[in-house]
N, C-alpha and C. Protein backbone atom coordinates (compact mmCIF):
# COMPACT_ATOMS: atom_id res chain seq x y z
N UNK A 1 158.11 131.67 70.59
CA UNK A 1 159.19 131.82 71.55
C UNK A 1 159.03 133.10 72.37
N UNK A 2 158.57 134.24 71.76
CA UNK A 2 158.62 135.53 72.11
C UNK A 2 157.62 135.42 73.53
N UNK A 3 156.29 134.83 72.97
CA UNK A 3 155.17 134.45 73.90
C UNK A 3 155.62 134.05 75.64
N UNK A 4 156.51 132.95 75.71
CA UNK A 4 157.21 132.45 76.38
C UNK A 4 157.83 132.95 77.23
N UNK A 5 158.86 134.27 77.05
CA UNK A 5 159.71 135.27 77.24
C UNK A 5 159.24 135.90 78.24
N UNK A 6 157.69 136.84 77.50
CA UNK A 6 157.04 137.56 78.08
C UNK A 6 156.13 137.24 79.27
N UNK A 7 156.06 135.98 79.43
CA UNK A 7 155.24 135.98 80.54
C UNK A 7 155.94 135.08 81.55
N UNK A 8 157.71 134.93 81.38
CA UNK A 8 158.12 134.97 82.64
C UNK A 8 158.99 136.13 82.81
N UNK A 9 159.44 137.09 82.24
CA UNK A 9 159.97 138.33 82.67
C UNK A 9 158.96 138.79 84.00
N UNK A 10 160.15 139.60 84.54
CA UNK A 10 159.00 140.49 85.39
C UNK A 10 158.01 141.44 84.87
N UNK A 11 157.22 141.96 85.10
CA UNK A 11 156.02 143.08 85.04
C UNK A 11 156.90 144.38 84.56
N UNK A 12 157.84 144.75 85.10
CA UNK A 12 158.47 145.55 84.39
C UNK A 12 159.24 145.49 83.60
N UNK A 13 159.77 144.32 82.96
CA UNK A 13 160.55 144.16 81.84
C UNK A 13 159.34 144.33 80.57
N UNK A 14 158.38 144.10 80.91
CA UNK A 14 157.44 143.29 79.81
C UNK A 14 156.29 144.69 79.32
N UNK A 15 155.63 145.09 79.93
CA UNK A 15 154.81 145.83 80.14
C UNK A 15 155.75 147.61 79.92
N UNK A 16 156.52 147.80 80.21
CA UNK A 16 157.36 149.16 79.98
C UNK A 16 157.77 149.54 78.92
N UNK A 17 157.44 150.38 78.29
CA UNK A 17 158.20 151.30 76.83
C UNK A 17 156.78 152.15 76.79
N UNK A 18 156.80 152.09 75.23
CA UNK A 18 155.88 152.79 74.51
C UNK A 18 155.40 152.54 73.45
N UNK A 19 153.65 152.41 73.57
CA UNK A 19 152.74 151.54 72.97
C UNK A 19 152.06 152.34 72.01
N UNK A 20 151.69 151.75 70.66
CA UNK A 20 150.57 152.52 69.94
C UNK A 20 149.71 151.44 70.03
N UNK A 21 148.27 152.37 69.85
CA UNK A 21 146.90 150.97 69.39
C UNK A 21 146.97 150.96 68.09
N UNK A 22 146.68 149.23 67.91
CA UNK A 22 146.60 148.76 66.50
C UNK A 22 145.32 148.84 66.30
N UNK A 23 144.59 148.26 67.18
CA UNK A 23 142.67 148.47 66.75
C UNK A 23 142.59 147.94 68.42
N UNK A 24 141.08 148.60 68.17
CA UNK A 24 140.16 148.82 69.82
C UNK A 24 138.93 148.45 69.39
N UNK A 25 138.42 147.80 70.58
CA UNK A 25 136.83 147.78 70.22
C UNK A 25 136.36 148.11 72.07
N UNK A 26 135.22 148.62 72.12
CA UNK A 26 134.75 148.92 73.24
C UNK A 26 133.05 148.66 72.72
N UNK A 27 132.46 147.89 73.79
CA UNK A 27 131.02 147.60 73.68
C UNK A 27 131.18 146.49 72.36
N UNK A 28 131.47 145.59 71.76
CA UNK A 28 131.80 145.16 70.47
C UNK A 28 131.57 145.73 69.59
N UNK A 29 131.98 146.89 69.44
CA UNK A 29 132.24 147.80 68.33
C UNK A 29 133.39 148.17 68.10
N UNK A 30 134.22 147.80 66.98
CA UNK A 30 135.67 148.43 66.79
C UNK A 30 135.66 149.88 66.49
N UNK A 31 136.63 150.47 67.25
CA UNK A 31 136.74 151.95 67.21
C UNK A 31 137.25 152.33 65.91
N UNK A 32 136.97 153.47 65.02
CA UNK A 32 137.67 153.68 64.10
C UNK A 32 139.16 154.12 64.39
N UNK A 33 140.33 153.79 63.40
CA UNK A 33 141.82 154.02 63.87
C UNK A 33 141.75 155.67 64.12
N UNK A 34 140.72 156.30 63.32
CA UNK A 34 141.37 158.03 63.07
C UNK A 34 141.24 158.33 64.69
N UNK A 35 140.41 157.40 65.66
CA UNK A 35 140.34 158.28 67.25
C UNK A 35 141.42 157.49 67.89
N UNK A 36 142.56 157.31 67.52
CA UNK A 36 143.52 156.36 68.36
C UNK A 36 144.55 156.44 67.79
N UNK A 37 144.96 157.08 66.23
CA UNK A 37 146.06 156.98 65.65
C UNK A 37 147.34 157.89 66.17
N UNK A 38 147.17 158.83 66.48
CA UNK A 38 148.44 160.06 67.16
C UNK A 38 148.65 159.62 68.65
N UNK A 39 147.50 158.16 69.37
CA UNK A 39 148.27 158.40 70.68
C UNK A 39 149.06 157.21 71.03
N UNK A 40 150.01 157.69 71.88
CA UNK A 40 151.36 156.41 72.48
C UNK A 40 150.93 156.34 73.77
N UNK A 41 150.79 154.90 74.30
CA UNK A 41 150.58 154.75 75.37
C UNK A 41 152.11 154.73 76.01
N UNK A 42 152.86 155.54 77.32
CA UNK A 42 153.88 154.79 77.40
C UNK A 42 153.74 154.78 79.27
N UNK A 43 153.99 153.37 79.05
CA UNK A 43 154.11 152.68 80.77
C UNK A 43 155.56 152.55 81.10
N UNK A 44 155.86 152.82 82.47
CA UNK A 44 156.60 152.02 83.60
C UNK A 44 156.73 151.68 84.73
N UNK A 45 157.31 150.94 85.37
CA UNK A 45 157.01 150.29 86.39
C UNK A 45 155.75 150.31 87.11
N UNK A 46 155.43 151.86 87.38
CA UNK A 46 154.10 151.96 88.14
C UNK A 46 153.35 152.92 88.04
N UNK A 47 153.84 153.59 86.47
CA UNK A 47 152.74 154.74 86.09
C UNK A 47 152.45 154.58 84.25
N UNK A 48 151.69 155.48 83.75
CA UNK A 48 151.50 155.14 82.47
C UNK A 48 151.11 156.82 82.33
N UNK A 49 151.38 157.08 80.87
CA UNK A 49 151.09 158.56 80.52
C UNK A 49 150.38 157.98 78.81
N UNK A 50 149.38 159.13 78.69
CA UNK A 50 148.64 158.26 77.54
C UNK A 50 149.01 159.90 76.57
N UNK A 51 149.43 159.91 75.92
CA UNK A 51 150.03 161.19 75.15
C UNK A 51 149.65 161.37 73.88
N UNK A 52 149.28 162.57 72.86
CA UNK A 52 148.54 163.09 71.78
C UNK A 52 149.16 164.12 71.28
N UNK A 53 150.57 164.52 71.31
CA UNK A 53 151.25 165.65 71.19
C UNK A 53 151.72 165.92 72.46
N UNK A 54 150.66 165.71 73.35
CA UNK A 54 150.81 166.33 75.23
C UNK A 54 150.06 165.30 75.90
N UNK A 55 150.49 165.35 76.87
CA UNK A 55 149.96 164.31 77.91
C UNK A 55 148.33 164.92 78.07
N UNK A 56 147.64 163.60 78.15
CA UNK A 56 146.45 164.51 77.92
C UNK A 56 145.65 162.98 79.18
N UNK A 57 146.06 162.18 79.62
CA UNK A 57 145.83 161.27 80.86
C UNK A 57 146.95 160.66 81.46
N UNK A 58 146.50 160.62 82.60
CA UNK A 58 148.45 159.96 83.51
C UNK A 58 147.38 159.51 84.69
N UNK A 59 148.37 158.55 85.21
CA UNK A 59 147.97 157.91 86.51
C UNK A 59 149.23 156.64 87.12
N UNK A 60 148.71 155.98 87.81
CA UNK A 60 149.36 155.15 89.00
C UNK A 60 148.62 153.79 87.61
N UNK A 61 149.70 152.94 88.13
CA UNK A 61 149.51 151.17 87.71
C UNK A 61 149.97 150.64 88.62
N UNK A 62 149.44 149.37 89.34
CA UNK A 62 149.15 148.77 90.41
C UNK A 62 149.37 146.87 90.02
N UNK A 63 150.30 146.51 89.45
CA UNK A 63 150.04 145.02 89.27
C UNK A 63 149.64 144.05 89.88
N UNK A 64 148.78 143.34 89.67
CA UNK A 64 148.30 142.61 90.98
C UNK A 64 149.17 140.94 90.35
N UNK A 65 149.84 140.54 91.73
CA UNK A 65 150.22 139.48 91.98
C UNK A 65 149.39 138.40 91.85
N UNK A 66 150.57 137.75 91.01
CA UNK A 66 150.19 136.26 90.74
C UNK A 66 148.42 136.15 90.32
N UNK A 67 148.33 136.92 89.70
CA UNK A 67 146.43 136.81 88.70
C UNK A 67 146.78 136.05 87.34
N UNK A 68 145.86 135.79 87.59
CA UNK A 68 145.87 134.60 85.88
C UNK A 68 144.25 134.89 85.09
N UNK A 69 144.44 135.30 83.92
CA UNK A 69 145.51 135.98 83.12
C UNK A 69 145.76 137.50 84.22
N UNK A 70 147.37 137.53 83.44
CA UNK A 70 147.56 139.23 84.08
C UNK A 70 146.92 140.22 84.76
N UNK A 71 146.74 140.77 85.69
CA UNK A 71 145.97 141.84 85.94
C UNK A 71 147.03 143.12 86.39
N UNK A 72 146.47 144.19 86.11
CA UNK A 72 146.34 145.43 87.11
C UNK A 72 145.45 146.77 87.50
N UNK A 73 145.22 147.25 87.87
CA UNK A 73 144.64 148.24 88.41
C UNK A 73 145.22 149.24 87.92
N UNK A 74 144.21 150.38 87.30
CA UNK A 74 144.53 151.74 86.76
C UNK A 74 143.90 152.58 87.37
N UNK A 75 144.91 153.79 88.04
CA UNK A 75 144.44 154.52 88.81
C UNK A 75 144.61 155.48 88.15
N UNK A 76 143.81 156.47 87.95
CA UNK A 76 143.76 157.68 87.01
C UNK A 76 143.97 159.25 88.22
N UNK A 77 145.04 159.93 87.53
CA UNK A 77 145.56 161.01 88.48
C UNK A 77 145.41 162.40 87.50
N UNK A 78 145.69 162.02 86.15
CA UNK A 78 145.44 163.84 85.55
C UNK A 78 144.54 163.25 84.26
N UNK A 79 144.13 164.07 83.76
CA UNK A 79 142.98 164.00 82.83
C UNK A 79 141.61 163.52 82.99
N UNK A 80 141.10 162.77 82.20
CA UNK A 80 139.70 162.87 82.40
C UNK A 80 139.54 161.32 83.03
N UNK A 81 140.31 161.42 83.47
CA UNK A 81 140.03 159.66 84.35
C UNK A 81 140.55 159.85 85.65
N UNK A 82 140.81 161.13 86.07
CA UNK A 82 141.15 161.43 87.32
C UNK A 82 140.57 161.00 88.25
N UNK A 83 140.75 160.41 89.69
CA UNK A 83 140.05 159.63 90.39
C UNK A 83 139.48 158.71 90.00
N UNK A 84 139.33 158.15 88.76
CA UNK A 84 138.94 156.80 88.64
C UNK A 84 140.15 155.54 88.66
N UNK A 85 139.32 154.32 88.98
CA UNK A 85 139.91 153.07 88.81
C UNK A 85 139.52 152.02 87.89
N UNK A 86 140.47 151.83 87.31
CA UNK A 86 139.41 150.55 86.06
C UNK A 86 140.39 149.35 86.63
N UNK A 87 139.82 148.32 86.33
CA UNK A 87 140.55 146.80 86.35
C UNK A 87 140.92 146.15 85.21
N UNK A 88 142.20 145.84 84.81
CA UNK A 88 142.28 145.59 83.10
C UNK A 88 142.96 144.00 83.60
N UNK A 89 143.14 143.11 82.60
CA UNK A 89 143.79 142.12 82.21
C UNK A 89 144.71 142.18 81.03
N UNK A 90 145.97 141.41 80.74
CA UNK A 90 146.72 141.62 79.51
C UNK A 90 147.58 140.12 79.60
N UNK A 91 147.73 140.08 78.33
CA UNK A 91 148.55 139.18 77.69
C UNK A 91 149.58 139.81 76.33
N UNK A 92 150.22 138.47 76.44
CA UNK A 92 150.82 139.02 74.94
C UNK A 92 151.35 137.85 73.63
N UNK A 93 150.91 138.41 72.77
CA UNK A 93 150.86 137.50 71.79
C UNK A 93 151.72 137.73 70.70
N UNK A 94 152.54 137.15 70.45
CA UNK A 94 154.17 137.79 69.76
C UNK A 94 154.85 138.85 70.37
N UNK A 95 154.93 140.11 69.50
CA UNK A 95 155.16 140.92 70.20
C UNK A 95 154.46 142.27 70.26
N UNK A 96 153.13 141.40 70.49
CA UNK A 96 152.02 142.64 70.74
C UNK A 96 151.08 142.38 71.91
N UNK A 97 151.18 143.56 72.86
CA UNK A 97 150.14 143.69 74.07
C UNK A 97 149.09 143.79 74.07
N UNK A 98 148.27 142.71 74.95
CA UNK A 98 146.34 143.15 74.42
C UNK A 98 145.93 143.02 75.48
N UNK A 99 145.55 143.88 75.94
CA UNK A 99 144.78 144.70 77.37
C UNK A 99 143.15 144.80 77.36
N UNK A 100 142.52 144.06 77.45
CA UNK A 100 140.76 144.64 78.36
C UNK A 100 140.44 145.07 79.39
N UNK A 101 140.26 146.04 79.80
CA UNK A 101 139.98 147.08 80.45
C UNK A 101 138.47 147.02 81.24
N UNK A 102 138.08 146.77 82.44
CA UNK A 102 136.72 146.94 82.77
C UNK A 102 136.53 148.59 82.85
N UNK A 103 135.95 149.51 81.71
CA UNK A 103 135.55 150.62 81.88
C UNK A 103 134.34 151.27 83.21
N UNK A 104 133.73 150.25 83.16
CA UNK A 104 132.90 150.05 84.29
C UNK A 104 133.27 150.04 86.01
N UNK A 105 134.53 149.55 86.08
CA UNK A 105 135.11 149.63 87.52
C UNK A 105 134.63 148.53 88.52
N UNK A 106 133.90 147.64 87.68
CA UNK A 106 133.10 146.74 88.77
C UNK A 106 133.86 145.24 88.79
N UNK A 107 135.24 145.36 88.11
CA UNK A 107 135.57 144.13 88.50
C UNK A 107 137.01 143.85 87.15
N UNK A 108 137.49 142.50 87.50
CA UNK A 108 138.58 142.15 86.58
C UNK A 108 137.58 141.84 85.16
N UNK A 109 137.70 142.10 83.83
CA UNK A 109 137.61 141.55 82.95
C UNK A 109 137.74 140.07 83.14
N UNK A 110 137.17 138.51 82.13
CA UNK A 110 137.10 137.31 82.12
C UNK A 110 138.04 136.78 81.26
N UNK A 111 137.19 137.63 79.96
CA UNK A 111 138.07 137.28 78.95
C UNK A 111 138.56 138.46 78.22
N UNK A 112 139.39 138.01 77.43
CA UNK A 112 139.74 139.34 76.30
C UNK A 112 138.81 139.02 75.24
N UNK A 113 137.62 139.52 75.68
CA UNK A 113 136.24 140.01 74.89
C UNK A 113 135.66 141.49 75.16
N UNK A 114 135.00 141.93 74.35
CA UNK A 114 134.41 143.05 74.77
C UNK A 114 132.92 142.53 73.64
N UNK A 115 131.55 142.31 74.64
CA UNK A 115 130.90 141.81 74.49
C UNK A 115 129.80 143.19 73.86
N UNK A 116 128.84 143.00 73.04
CA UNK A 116 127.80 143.49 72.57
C UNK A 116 127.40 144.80 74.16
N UNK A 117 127.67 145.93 74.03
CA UNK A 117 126.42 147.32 74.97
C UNK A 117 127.67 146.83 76.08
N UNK A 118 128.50 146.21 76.08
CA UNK A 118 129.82 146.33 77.67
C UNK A 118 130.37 147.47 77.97
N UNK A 119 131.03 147.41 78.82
CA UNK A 119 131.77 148.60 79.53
C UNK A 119 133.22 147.82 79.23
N UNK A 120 133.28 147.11 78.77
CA UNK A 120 134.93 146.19 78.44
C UNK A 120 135.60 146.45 76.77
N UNK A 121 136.82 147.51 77.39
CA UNK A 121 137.44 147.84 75.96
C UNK A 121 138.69 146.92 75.95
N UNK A 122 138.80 146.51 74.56
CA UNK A 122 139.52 145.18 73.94
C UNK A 122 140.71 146.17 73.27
N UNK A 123 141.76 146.31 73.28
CA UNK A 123 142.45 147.35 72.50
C UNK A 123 144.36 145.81 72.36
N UNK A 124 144.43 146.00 71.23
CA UNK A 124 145.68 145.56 70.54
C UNK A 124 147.03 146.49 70.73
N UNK A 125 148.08 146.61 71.17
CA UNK A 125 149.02 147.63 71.07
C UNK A 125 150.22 146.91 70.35
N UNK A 126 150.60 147.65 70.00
CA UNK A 126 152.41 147.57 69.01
C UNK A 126 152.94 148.59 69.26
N UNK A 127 154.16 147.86 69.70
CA UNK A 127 155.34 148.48 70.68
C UNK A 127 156.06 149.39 69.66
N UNK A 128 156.15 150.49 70.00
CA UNK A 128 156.78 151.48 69.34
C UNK A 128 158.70 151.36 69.66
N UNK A 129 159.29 151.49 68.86
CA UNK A 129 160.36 151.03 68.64
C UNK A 129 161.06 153.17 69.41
N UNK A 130 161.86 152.40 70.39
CA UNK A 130 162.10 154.03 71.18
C UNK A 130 163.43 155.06 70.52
């Protein structure tokens, strides 16, 4: 039912609060939890702050209309992704967000895969209760 919910709300009902990663994999390698456990992702409407104690990346989010699956554009403004753009896709599956990310910049992700030596990070989030 939850499934359902979420993908006719708007972009900002759905996508806004504050996220932890459950598990990541980038290149098909799952990241170990100890490099992901202290940070909260938290989005809204059209920015996201990725936080570790302190904001330690922030930028612009860009939803792109009517894409199937989901898309948006991450524009990176402070930290180490400053001036960059990645292209991510997301869905959601109960009530957890799963985002692939083209690290690479060369395009939307296909699937929510992150294939063997890719530039495509696969990351799980659970919504932190505010």
């Amino acid at each position: 039912m939850l499934d359902f919910i979420f993908n006719i709300l708007p972009y900002s009902m759905t996508v806004r609060g504050k996220w932890k990663i459950a598990e990541a994999t980038l290149g098909g390698k799952a990241l170990p939890s100890s490099s992901f456990e202290k940070m909260i992702l938290e989005l809204d409407e059209n920015s996201y702050q990725l936080i570790e104690g302190k904001v330690i990346d922030s930028g612009i989010i860009e939803p792109v209309e009517n894409a199937t699956p989901l898309a948006m554009d991450i524009i990176g403004v402070f930290g180490p992704n400053k001036g960059k753009t990645f292209q991510c896709i997301y869905r959601f599956e109960n009530e957890d967000m799963i985002m692939c990310y083209n690290l690479g910049g060369d395009g939307y992700p296909e699937k929510f895969e992150s294939p063997d030596n890719s530039l495509l990070y696969l990351v799980r989030y659970k919504r932190v209760d505010a």
